[in-house]
PDB file of N, CA and C in Angstrom:
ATOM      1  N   UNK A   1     112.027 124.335 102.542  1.00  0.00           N
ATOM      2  CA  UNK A   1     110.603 124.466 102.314  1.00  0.00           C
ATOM      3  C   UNK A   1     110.292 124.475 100.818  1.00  0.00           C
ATOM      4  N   UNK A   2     110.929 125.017  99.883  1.00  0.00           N
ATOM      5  CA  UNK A   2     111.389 124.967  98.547  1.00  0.00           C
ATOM      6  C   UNK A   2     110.839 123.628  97.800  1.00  0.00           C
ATOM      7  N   UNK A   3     111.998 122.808  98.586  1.00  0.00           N
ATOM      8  CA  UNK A   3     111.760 121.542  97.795  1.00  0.00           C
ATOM      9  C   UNK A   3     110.628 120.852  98.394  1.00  0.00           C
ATOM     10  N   UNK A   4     110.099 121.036  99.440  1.00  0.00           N
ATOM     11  CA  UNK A   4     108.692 120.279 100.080  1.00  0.00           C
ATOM     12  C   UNK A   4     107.950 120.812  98.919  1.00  0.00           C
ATOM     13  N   UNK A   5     107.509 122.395  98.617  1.00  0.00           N
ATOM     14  CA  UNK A   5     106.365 122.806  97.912  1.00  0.00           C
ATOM     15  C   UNK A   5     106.602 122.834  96.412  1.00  0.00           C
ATOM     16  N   UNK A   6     107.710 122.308  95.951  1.00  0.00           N
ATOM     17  CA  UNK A   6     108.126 121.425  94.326  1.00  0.00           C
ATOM     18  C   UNK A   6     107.706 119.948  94.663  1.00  0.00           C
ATOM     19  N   UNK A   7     107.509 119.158  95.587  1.00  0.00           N
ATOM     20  CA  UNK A   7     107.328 117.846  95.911  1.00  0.00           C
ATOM     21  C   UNK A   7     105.901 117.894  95.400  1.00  0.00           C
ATOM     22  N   UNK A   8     105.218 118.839  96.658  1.00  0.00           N
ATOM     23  CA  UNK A   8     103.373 118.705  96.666  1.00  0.00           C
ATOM     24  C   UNK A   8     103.106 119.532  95.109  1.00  0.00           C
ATOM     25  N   UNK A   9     104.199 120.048  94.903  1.00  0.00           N
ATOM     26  CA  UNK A   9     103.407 120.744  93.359  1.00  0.00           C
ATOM     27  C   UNK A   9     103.253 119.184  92.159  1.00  0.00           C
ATOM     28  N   UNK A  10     104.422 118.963  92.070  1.00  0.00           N
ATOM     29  CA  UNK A  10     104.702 117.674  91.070  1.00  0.00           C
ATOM     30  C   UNK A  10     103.539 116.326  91.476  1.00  0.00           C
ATOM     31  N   UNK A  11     103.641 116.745  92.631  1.00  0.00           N
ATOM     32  CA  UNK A  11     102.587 115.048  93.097  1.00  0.00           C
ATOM     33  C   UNK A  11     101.001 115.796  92.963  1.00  0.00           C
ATOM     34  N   UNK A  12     100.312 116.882  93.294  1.00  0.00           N
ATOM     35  CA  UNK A  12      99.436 117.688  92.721  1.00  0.00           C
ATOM     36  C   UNK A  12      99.132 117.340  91.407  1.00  0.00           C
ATOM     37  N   UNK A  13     100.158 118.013  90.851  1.00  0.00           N
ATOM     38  CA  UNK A  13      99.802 117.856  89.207  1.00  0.00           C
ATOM     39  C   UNK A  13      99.357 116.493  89.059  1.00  0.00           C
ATOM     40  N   UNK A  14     100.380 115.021  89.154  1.00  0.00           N
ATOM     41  CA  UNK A  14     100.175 114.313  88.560  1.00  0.00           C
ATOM     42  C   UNK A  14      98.930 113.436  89.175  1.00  0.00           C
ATOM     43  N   UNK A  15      98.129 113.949  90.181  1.00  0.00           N
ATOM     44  CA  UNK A  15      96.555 113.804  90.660  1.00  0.00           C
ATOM     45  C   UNK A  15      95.711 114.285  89.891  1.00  0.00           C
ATOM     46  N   UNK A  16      96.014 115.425  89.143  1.00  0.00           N
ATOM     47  CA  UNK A  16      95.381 115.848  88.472  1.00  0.00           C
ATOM     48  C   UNK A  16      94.441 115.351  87.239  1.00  0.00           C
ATOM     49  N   UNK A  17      95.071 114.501  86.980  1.00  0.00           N
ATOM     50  CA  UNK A  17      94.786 113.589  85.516  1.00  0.00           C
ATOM     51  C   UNK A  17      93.753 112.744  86.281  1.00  0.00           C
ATOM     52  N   UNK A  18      92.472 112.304  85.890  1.00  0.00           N
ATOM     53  CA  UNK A  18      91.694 111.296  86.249  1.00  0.00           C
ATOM     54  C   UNK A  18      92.223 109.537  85.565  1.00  0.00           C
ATOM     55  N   UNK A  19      92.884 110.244  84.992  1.00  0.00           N
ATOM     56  CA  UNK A  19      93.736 108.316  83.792  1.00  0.00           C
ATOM     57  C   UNK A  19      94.556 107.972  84.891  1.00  0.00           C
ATOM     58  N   UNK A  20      95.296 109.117  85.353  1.00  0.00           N
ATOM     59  CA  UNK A  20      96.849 109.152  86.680  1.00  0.00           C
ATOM     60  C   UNK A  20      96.030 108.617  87.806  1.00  0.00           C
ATOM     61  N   UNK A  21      95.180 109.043  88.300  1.00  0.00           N
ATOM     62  CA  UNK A  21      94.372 108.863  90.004  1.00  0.00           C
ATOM     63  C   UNK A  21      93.735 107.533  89.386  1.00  0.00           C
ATOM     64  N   UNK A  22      93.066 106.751  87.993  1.00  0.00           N
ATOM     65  CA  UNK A  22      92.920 105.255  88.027  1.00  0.00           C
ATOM     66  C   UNK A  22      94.068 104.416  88.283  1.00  0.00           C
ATOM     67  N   UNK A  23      95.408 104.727  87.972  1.00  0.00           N
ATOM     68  CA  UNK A  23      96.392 103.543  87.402  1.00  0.00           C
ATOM     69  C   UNK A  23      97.135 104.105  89.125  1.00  0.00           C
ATOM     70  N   UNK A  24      96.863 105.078  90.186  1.00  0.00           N
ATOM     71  CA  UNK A  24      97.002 104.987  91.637  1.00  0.00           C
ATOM     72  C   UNK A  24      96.075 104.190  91.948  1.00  0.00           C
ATOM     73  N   UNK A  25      94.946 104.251  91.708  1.00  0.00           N
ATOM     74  CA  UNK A  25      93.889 103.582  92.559  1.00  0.00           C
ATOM     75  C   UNK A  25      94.164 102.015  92.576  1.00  0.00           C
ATOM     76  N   UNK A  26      94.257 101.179  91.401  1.00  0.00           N
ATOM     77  CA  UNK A  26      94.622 100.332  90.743  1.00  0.00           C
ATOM     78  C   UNK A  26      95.852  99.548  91.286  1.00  0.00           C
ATOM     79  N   UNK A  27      97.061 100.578  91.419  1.00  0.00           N
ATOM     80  CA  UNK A  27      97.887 100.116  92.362  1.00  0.00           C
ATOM     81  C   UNK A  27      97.858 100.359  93.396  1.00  0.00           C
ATOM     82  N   UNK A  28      96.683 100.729  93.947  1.00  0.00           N
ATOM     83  CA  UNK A  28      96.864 100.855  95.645  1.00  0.00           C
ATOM     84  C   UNK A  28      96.481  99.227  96.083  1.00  0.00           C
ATOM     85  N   UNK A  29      95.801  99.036  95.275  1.00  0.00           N
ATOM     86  CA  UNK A  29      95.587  96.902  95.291  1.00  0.00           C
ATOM     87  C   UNK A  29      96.761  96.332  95.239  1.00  0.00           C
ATOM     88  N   UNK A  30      98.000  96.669  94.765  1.00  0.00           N
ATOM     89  CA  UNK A  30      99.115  96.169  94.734  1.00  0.00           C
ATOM     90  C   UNK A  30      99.507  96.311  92.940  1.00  0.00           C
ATOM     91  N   UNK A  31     101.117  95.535  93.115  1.00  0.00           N
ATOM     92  CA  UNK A  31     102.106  95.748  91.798  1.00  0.00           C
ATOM     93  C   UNK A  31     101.182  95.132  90.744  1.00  0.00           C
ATOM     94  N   UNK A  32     101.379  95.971  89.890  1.00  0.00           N
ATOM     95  CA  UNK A  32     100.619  95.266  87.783  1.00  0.00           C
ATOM     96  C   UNK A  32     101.657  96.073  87.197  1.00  0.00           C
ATOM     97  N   UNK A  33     101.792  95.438  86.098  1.00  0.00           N
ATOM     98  CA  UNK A  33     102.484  95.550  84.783  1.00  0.00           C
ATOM     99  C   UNK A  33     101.986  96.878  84.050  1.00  0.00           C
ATOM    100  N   UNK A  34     102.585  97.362  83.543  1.00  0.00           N
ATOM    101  CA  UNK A  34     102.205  98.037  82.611  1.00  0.00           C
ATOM    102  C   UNK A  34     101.181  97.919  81.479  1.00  0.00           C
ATOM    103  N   UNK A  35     101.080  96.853  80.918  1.00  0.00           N
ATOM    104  CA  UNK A  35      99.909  95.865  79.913  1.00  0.00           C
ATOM    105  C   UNK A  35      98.544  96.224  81.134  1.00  0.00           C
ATOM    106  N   UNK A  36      98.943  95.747  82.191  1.00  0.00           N
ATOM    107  CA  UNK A  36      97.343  95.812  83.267  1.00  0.00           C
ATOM    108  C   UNK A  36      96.730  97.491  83.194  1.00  0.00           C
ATOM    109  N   UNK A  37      97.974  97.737  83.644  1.00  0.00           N
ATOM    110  CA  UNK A  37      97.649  99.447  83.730  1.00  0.00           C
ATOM    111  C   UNK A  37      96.801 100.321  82.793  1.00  0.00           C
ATOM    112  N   UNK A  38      96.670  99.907  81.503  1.00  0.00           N
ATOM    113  CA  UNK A  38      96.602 100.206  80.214  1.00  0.00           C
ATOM    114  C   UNK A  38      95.496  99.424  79.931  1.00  0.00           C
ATOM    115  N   UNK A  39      95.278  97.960  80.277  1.00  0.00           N
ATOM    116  CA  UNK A  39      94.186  97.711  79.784  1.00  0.00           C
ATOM    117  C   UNK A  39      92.366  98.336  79.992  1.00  0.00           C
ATOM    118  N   UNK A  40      92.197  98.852  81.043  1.00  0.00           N
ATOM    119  CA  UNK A  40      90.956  99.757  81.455  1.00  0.00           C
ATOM    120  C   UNK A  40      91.020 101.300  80.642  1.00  0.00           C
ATOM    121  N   UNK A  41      92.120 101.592  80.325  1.00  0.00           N
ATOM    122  CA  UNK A  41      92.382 102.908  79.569  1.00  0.00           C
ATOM    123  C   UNK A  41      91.877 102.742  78.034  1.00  0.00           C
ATOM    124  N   UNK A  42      91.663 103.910  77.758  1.00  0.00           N
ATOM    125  CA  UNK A  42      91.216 104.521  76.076  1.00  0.00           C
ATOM    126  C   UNK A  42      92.271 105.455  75.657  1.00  0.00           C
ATOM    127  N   UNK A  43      93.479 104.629  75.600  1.00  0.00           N
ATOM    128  CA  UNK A  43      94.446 105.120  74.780  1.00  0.00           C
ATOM    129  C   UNK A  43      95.616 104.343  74.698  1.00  0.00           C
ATOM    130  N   UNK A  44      96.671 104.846  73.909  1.00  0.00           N
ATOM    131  CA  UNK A  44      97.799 104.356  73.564  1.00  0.00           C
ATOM    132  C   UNK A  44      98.430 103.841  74.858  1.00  0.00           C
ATOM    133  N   UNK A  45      99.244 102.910  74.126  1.00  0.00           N
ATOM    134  CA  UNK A  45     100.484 102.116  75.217  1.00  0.00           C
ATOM    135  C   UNK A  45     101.516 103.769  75.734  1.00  0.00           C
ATOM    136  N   UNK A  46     102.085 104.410  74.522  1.00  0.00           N
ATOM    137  CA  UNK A  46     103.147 105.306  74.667  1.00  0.00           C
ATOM    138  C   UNK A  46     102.243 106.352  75.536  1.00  0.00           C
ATOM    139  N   UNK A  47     101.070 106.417  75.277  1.00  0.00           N
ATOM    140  CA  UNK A  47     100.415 107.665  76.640  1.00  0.00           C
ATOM    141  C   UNK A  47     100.616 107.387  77.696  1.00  0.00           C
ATOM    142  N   UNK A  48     100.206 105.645  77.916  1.00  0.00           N
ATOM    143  CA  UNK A  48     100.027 105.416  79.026  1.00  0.00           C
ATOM    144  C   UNK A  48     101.591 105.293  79.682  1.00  0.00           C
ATOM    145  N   UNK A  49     102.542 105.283  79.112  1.00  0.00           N
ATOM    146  CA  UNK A  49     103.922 105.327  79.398  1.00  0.00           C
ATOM    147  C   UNK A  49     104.405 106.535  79.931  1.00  0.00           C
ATOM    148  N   UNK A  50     103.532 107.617  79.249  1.00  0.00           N
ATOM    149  CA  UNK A  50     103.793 109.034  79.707  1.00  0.00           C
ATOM    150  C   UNK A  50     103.091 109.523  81.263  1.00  0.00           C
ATOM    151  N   UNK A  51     101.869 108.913  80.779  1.00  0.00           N
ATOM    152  CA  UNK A  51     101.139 109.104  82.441  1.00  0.00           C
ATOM    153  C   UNK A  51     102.137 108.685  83.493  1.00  0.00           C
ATOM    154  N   UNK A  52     102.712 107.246  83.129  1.00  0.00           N
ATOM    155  CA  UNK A  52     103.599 106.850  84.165  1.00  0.00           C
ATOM    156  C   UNK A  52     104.868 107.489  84.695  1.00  0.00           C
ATOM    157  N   UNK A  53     105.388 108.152  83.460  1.00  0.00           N
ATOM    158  CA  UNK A  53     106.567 108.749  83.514  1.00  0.00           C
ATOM    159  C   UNK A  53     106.195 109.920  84.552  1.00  0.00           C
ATOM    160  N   UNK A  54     104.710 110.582  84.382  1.00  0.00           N
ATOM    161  CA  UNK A  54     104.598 111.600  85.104  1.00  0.00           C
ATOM    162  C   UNK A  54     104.658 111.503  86.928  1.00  0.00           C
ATOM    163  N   UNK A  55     103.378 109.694  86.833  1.00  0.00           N
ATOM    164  CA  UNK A  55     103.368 109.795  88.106  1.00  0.00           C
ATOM    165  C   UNK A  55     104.744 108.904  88.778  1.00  0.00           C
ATOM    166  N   UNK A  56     106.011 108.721  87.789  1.00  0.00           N
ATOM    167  CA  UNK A  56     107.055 108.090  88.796  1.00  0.00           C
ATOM    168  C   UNK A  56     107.942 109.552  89.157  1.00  0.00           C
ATOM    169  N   UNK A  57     108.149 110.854  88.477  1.00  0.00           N
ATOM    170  CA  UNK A  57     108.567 111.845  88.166  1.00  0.00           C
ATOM    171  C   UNK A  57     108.201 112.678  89.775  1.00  0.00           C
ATOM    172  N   UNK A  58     106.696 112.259  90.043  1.00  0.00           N
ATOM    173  CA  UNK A  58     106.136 112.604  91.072  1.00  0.00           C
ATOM    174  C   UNK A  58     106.493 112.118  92.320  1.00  0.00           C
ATOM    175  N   UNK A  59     107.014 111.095  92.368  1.00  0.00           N
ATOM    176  CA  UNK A  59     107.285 110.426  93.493  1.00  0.00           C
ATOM    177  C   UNK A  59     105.890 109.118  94.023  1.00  0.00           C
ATOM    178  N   UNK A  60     105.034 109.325  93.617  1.00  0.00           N
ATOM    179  CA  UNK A  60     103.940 108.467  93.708  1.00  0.00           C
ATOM    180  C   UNK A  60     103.657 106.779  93.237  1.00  0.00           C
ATOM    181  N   UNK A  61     104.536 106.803  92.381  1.00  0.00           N
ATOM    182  CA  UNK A  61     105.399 105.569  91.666  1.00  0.00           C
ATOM    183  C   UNK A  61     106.801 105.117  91.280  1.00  0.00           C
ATOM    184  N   UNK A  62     106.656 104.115  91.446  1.00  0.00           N
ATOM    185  CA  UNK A  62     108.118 103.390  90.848  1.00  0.00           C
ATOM    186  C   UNK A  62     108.116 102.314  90.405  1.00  0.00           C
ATOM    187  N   UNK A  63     108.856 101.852  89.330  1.00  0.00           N
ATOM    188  CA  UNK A  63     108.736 100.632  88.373  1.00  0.00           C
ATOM    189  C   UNK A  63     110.199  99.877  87.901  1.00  0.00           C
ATOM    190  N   UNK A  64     110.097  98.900  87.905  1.00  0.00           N
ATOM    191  CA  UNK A  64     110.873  97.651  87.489  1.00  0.00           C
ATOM    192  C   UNK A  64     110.504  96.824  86.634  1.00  0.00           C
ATOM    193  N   UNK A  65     111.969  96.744  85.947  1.00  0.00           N
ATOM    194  CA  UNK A  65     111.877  96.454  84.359  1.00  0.00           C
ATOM    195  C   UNK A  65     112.639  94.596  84.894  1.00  0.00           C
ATOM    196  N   UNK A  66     111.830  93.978  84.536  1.00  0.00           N
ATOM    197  CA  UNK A  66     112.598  92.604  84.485  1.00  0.00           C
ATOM    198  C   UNK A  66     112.568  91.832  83.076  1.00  0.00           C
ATOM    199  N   UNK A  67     113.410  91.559  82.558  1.00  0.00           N
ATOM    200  CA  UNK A  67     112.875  91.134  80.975  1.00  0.00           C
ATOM    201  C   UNK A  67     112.625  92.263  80.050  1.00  0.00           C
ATOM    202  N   UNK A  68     111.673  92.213  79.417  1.00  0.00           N
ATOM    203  CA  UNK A  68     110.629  92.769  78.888  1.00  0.00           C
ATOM    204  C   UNK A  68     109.568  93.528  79.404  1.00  0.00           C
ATOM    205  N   UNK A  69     109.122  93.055  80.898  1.00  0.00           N
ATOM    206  CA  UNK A  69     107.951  93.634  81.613  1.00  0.00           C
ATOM    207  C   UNK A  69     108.440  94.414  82.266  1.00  0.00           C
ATOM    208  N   UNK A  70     107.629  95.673  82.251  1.00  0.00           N
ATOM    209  CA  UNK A  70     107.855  96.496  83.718  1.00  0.00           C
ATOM    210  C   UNK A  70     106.810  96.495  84.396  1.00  0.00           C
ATOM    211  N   UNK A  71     107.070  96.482  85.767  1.00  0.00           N
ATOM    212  CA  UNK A  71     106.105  96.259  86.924  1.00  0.00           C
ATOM    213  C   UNK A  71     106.116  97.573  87.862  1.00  0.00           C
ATOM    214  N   UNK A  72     104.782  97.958  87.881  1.00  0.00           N
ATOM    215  CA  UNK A  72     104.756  99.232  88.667  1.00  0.00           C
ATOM    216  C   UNK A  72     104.270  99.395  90.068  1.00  0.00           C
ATOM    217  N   UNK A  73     104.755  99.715  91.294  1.00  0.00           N
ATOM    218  CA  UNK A  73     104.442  99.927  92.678  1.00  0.00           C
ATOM    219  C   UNK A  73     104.045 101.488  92.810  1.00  0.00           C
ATOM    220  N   UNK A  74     103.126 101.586  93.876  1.00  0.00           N
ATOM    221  CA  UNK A  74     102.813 102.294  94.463  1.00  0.00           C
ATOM    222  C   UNK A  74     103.707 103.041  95.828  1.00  0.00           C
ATOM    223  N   UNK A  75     104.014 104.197  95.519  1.00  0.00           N
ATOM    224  CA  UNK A  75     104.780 104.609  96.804  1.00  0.00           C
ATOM    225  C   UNK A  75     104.314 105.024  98.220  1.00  0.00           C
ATOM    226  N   UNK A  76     103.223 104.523  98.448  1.00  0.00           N
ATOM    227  CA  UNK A  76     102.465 105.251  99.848  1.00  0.00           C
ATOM    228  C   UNK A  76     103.173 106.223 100.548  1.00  0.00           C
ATOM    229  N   UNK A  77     104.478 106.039 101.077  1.00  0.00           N
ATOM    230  CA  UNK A  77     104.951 106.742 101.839  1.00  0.00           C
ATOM    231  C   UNK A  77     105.311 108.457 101.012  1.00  0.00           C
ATOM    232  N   UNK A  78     105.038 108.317  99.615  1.00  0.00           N
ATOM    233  CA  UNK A  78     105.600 110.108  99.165  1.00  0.00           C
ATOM    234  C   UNK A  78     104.132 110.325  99.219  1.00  0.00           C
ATOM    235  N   UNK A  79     102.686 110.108  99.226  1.00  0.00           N
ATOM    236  CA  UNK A  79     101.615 110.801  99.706  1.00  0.00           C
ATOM    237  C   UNK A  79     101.376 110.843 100.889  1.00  0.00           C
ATOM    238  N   UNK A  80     102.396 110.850 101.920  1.00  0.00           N
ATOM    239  CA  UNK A  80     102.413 111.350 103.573  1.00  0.00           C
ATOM    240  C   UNK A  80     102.894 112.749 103.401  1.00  0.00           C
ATOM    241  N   UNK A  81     103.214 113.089 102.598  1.00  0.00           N
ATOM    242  CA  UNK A  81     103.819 114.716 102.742  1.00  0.00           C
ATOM    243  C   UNK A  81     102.415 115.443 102.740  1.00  0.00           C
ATOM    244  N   UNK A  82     101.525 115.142 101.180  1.00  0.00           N
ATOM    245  CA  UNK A  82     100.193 115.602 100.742  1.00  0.00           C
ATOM    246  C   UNK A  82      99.049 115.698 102.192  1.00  0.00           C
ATOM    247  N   UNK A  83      99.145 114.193 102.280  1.00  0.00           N
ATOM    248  CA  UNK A  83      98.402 113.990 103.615  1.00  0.00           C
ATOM    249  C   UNK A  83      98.323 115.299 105.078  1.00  0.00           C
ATOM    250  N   UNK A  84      99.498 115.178 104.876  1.00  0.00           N
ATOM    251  CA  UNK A  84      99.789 115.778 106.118  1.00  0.00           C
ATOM    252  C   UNK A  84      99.956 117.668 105.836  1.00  0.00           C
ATOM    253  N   UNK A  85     100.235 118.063 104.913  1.00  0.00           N
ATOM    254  CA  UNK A  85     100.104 119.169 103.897  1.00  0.00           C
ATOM    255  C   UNK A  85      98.061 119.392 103.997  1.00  0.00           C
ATOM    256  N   UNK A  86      97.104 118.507 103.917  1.00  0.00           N
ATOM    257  CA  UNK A  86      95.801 118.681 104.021  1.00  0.00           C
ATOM    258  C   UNK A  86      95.249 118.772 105.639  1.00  0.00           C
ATOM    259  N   UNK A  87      96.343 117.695 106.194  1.00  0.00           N
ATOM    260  CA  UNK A  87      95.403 117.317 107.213  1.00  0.00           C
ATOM    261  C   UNK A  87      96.059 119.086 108.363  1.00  0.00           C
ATOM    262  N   UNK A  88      97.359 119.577 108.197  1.00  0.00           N
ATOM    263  CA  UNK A  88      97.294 121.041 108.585  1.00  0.00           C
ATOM    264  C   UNK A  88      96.318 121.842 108.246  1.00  0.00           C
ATOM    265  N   UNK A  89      96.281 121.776 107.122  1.00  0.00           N
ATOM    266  CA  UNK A  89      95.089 123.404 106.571  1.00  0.00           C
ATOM    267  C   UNK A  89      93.648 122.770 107.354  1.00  0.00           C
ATOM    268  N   UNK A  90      93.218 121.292 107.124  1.00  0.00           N
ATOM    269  CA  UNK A  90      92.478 121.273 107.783  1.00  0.00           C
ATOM    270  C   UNK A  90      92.299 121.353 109.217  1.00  0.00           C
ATOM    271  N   UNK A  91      93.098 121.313 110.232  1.00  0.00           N
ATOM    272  CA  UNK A  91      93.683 121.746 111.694  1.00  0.00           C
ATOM    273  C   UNK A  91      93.118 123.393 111.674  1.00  0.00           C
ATOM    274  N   UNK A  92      93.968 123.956 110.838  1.00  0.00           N
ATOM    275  CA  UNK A  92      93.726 125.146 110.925  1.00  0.00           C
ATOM    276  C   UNK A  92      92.169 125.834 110.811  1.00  0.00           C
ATOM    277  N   UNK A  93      91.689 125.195 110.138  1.00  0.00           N
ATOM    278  CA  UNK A  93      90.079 125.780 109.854  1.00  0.00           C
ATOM    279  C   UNK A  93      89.263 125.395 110.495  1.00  0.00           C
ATOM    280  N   UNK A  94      89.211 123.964 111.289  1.00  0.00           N
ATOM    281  CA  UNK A  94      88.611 123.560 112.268  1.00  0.00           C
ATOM    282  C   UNK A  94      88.958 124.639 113.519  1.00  0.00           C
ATOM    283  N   UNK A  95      89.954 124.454 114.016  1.00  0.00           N
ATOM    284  CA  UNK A  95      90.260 125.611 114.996  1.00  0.00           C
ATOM    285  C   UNK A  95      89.815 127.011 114.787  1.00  0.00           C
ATOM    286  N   UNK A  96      89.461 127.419 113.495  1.00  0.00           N
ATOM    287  CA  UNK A  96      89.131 128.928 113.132  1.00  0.00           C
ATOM    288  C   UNK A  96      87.436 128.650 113.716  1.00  0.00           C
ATOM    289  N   UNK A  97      86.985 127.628 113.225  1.00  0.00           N
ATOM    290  CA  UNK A  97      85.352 127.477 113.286  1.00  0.00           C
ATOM    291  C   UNK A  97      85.382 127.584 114.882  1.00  0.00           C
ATOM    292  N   UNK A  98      86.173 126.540 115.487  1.00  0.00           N
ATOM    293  CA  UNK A  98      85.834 126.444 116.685  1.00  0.00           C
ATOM    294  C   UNK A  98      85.901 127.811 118.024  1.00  0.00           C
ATOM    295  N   UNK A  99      87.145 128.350 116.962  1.00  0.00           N
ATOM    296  CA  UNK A  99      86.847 130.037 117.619  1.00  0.00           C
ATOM    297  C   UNK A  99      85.480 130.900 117.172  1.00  0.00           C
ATOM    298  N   UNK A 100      84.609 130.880 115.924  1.00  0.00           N
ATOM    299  CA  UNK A 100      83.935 131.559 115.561  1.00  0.00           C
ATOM    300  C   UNK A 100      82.338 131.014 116.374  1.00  0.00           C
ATOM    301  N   UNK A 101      82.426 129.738 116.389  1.00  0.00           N
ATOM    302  CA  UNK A 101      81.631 129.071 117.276  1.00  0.00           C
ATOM    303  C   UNK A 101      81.340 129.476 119.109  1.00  0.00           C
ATOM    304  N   UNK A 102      82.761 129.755 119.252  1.00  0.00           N
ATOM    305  CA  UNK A 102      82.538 130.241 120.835  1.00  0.00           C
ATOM    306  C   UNK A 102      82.136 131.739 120.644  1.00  0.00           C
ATOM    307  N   UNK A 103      82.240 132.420 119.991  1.00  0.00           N
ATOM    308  CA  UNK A 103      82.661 133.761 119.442  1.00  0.00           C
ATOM    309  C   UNK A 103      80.736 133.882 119.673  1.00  0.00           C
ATOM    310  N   UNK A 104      80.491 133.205 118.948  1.00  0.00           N
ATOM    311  CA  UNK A 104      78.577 133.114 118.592  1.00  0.00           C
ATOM    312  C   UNK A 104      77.945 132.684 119.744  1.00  0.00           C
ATOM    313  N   UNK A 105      78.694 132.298 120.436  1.00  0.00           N
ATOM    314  CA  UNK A 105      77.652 131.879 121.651  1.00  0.00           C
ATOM    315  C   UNK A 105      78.147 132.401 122.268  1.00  0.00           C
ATOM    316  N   UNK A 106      79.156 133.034 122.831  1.00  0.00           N
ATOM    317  CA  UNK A 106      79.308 134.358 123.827  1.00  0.00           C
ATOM    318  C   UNK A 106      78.303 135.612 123.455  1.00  0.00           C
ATOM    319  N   UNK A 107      78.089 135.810 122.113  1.00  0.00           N
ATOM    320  CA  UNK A 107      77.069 136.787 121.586  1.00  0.00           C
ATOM    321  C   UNK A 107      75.779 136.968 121.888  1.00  0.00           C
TER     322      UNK A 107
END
């Protein structure tokens, strides 16, 4: 359980950044380069290297270096943990309402 809630912490964080959740969004369209990634951004190449470092660190990305270029993918499958990490708590609170709901009309 340890390493699940170091997973959702690291992939958390690196949501956190609104620069990080563009260059996901971006690749949720599919693989771009690093140059692409960077070009909509207001900052350095080496930041934007760091953002990346954060969100491959996270599990949310991964990249390949061919040449000179590196090309960055999207990992869909490591935001099924998150997913499913939300879509419980939300289970749970729906079911709380739906008890407080009968609760009120038995009243």
């Amino acid at each position: 359980m340890l390493n699940h809630s170091l997973s959702l912490d690291l992939m958390y964080a690196a949501l956190a950044d609104g620069s990080r959740r563009s260059m996901v969004e971006r690749l949720s369209r599919g693989p771009a380069t690093v140059k692409q990634l960077a070009e909509p951004l207001v900052m350095s190449l080496p930041a934007v290297m760091q953002h990346l470092r954060v969100l491959e660190e996270s599990g949310i990305v991964r990249s390949q270096k061919t040449g000179r270029v590196r090309t960055c993918y999207l990992e869909p499958v490591a935001l099924d943990a998150a997913e499913q990490w939300i879509a419980e708590r939300r289970a749970g609170w729906l079911s709380r309402l739906d008890r407080l709901g009968d609760f009120l009309e038995e009243s």
